[in-house]
C-alpha atoms as a PDB file:
ATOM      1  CA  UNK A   1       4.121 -35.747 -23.346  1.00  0.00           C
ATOM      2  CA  UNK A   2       3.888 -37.756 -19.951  1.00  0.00           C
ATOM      3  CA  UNK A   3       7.539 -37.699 -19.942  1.00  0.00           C
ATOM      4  CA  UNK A   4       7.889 -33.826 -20.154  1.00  0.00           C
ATOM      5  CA  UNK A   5       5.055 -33.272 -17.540  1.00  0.00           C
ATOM      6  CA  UNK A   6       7.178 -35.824 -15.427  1.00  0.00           C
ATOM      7  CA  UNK A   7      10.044 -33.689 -15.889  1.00  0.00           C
ATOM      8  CA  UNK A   8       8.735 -30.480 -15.326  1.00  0.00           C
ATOM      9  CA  UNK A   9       7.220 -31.379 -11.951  1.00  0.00           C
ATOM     10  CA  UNK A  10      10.031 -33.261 -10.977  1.00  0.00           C
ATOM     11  CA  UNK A  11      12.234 -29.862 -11.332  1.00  0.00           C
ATOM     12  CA  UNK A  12       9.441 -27.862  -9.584  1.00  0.00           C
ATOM     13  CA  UNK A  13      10.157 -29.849  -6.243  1.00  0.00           C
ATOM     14  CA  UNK A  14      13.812 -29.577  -7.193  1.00  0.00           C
ATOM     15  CA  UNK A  15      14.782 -26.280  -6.912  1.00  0.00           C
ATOM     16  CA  UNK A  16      14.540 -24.506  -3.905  1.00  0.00           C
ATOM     17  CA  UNK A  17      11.149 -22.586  -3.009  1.00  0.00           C
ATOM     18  CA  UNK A  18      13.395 -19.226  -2.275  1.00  0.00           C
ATOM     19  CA  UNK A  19      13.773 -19.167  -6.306  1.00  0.00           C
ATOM     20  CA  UNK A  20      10.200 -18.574  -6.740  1.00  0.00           C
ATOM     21  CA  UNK A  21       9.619 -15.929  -3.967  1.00  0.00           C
ATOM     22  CA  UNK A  22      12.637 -13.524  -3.782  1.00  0.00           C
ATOM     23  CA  UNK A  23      12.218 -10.290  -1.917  1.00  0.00           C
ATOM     24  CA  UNK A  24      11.122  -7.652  -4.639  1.00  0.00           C
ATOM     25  CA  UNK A  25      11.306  -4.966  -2.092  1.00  0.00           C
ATOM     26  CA  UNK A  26      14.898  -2.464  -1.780  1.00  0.00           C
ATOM     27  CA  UNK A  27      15.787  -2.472   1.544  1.00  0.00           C
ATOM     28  CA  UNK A  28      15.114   0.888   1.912  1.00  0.00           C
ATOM     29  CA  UNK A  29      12.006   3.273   0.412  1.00  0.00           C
ATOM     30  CA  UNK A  30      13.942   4.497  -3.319  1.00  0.00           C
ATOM     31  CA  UNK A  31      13.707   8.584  -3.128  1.00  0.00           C
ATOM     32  CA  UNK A  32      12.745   8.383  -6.665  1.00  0.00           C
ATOM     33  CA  UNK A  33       9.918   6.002  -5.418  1.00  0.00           C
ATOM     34  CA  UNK A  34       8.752   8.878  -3.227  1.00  0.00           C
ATOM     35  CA  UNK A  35       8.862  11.811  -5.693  1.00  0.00           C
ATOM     36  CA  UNK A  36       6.853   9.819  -8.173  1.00  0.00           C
ATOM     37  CA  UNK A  37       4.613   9.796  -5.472  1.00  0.00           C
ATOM     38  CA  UNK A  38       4.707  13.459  -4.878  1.00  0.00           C
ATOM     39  CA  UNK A  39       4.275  14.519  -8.120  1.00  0.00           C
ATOM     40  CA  UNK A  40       1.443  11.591  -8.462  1.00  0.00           C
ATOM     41  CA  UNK A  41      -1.056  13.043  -5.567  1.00  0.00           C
ATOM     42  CA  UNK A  42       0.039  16.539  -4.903  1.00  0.00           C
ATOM     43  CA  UNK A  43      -1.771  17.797  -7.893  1.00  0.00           C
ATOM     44  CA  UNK A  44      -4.974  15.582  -7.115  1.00  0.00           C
ATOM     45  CA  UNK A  45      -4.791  17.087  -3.417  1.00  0.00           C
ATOM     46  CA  UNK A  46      -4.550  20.438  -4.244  1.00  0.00           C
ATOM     47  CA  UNK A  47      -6.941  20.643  -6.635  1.00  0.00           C
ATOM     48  CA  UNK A  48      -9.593  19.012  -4.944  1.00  0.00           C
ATOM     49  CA  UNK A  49      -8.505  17.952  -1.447  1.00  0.00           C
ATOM     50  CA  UNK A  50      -8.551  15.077   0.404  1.00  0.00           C
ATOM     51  CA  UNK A  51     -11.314  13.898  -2.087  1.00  0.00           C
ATOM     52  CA  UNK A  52      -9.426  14.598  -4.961  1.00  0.00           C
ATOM     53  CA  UNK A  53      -6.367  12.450  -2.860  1.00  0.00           C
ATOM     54  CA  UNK A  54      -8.809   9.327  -2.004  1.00  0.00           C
ATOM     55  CA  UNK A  55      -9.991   9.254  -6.182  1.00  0.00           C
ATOM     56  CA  UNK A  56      -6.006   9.636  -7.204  1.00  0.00           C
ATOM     57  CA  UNK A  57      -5.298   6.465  -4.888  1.00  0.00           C
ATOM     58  CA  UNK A  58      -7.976   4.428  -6.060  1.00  0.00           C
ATOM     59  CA  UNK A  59      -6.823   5.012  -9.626  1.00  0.00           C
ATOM     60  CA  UNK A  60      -2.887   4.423  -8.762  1.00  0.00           C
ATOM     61  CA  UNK A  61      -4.149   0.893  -7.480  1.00  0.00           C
ATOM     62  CA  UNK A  62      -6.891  -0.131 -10.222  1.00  0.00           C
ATOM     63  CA  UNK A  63      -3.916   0.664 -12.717  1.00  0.00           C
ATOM     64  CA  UNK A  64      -0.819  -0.470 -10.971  1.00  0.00           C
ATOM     65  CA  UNK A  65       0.000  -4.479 -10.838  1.00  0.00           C
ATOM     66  CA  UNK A  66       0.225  -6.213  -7.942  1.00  0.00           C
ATOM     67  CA  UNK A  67       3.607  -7.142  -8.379  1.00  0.00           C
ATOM     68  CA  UNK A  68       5.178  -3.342  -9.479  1.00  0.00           C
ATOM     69  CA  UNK A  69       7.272  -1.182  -7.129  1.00  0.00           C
ATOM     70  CA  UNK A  70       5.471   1.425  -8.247  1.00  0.00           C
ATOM     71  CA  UNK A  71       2.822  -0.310  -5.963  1.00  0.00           C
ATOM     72  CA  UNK A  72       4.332   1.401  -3.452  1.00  0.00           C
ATOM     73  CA  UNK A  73       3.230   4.800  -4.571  1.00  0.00           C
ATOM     74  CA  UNK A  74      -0.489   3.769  -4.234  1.00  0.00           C
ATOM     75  CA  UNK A  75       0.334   2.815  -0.175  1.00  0.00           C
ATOM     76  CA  UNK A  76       2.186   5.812   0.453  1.00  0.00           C
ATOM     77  CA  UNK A  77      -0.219   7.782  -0.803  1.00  0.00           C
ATOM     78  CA  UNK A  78      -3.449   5.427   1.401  1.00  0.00           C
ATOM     79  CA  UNK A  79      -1.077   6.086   4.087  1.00  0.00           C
ATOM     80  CA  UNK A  80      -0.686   9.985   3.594  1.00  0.00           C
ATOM     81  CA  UNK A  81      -4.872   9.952   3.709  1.00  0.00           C
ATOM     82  CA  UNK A  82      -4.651   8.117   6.889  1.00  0.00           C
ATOM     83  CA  UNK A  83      -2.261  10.685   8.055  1.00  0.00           C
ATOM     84  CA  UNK A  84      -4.364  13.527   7.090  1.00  0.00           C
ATOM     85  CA  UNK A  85      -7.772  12.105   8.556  1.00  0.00           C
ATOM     86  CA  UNK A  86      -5.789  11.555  11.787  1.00  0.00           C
ATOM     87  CA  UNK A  87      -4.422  15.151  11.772  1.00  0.00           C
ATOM     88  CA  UNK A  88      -7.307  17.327  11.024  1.00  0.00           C
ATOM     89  CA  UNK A  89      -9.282  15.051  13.166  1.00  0.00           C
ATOM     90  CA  UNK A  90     -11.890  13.485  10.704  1.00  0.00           C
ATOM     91  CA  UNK A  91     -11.012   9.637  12.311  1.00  0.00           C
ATOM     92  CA  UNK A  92     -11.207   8.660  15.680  1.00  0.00           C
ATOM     93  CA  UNK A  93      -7.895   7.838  16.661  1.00  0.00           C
ATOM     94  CA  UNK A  94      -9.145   4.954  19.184  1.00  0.00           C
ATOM     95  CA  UNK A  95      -9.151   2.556  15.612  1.00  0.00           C
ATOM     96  CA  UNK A  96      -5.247   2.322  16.314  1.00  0.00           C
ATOM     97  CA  UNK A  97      -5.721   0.746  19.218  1.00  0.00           C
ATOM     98  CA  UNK A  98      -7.655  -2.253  17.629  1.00  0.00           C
ATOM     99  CA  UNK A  99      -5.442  -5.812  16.903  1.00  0.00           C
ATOM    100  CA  UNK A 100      -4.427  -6.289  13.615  1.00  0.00           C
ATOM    101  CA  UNK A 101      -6.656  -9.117  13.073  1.00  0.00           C
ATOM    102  CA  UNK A 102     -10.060  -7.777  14.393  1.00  0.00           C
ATOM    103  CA  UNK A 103      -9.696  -5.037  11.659  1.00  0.00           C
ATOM    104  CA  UNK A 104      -8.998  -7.604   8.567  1.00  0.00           C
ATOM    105  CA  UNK A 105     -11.785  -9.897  10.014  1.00  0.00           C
ATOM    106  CA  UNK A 106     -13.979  -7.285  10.135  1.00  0.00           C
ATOM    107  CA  UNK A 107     -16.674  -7.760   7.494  1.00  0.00           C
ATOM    108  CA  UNK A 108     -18.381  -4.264   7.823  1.00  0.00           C
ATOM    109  CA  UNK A 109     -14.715  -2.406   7.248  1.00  0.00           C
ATOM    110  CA  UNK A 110     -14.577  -1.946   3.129  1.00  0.00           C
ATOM    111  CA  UNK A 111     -11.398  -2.100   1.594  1.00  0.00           C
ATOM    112  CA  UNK A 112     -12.873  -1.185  -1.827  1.00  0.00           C
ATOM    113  CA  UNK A 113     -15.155   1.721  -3.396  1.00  0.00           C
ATOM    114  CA  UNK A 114     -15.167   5.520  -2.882  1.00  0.00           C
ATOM    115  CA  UNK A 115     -15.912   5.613   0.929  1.00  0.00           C
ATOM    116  CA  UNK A 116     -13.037   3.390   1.904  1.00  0.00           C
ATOM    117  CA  UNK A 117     -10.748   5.580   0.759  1.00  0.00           C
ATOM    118  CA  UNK A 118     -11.948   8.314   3.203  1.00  0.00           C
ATOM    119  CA  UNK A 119     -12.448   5.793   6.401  1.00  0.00           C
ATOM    120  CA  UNK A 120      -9.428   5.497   8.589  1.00  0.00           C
ATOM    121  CA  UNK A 121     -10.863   1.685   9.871  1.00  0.00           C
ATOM    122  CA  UNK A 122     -10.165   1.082   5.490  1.00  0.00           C
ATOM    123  CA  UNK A 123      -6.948   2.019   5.511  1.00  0.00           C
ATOM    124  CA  UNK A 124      -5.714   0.182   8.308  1.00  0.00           C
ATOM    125  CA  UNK A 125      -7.277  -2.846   6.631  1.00  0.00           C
ATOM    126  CA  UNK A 126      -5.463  -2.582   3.467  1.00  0.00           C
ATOM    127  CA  UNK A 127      -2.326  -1.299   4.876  1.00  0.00           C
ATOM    128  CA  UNK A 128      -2.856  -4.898   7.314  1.00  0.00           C
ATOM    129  CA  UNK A 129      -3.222  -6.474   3.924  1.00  0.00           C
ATOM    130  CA  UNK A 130      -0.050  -5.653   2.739  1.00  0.00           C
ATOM    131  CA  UNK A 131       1.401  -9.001   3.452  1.00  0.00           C
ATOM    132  CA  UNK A 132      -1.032 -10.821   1.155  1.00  0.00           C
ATOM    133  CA  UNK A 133       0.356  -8.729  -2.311  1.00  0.00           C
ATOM    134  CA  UNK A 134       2.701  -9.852  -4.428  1.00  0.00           C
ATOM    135  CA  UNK A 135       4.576  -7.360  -4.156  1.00  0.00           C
ATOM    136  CA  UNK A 136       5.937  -8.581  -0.497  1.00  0.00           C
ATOM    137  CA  UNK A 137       5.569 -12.052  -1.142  1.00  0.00           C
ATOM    138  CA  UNK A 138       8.424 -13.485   0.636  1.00  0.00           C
ATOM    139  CA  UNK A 139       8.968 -10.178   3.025  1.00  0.00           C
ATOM    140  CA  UNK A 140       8.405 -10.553   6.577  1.00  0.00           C
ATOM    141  CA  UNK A 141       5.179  -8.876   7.703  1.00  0.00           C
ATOM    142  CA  UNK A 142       6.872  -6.941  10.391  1.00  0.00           C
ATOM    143  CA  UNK A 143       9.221  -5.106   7.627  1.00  0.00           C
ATOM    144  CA  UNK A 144       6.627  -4.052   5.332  1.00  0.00           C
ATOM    145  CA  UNK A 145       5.140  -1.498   7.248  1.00  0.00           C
ATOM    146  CA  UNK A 146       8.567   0.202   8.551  1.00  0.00           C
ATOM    147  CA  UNK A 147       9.961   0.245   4.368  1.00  0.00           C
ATOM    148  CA  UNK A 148       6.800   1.990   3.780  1.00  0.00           C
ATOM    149  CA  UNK A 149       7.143   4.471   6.701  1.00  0.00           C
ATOM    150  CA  UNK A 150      10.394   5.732   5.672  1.00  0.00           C
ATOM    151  CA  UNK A 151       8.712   7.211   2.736  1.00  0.00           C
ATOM    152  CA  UNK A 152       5.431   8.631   4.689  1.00  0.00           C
ATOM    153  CA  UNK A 153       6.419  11.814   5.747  1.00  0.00           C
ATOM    154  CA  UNK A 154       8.032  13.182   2.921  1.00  0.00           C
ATOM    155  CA  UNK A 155       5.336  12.133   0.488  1.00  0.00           C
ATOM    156  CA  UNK A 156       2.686  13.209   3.216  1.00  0.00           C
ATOM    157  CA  UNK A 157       4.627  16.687   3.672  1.00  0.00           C
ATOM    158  CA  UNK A 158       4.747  16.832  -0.633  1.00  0.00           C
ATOM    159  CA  UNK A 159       1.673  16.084  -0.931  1.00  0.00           C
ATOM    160  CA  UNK A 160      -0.181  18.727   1.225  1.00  0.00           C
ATOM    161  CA  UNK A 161       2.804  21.248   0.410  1.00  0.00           C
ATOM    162  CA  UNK A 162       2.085  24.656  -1.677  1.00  0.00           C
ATOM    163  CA  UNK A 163      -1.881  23.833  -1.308  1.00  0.00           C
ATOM    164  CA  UNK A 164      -4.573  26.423  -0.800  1.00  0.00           C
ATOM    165  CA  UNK A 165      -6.168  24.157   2.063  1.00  0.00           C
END
């Protein structure tokens, strides 16, 4: 049994690192990737605005692995709340000007529960989080964020399309 541990280790530090952490991300946002998440939150929005949006989100990422591409759904639409708070001007803009850093070591700024979901100062923090899924293990932290904007305003523009708001 020693022996077999033995091996199994020894193989471990064998193989090259990269095997374990290959880029799971396309190299650019899938269109089907962004009509899933279309037809995911436009129906939440509509129905019951940007409330109905935040509870849709929070579902997409309490039912969504870590490590699924259809992770990216549940940013794009975070992001598209973001975008909305910012645009009908229920955030203070002046949160974009904070560093990166100050917002994820920021103990009073929730990532989790209801409220987060509707607090521009939240989103930042998970979208700043990013880097520590899964998902993007081995991506570069300064690529995550542009893959994810290519897919913003379309699914912000589906989601708040054809809406009584």
């Amino acid at each position: 049994m020693q022996k077999i541990t033995f091996i199994i280790i020894a193989l471990a530090l064998y193989c090259p690192f990269s095997l374990y952490a290959q880029d799971i991300r396309p190299p650019s946002m899938p269109d089907a990737t962004i009509y899933a998440a279309i037809s995911r939150f436009n129906p939440a929005y509509c129905n019951d605005g940007i409330k109905g949006l935040a509870k849709a989100v929070d579902t997409c990422y309490q039912n969504t692995n870590d490590t699924s591409p259809a992770m990216d759904q549940c940013i794009l639409g975070d992001m598209t709340i973001g975008r909305i708070l910012l645009k009908t001007h229920q955030a203070d803009p002046k949160i974009l000007d904070k560093k990166p850093s100050d917002i994820l070591l920021d103990k009073n700024i929730l990532v989790e529960g209801e409220q987060s979901y509707l607090n521009l100062a939240s989103i930042l923090k998970r979208s700043y989080m990013l880097s520590f899924l899964p998902r993007f293990r081995s991506s570069q932290e300064e690529e995550i964020l542009p893959y994810l904007k290519q897919g913003l305003k379309s699914v912000y523009d589906g989601t708040i399309s054809n809406c009584k708001h």
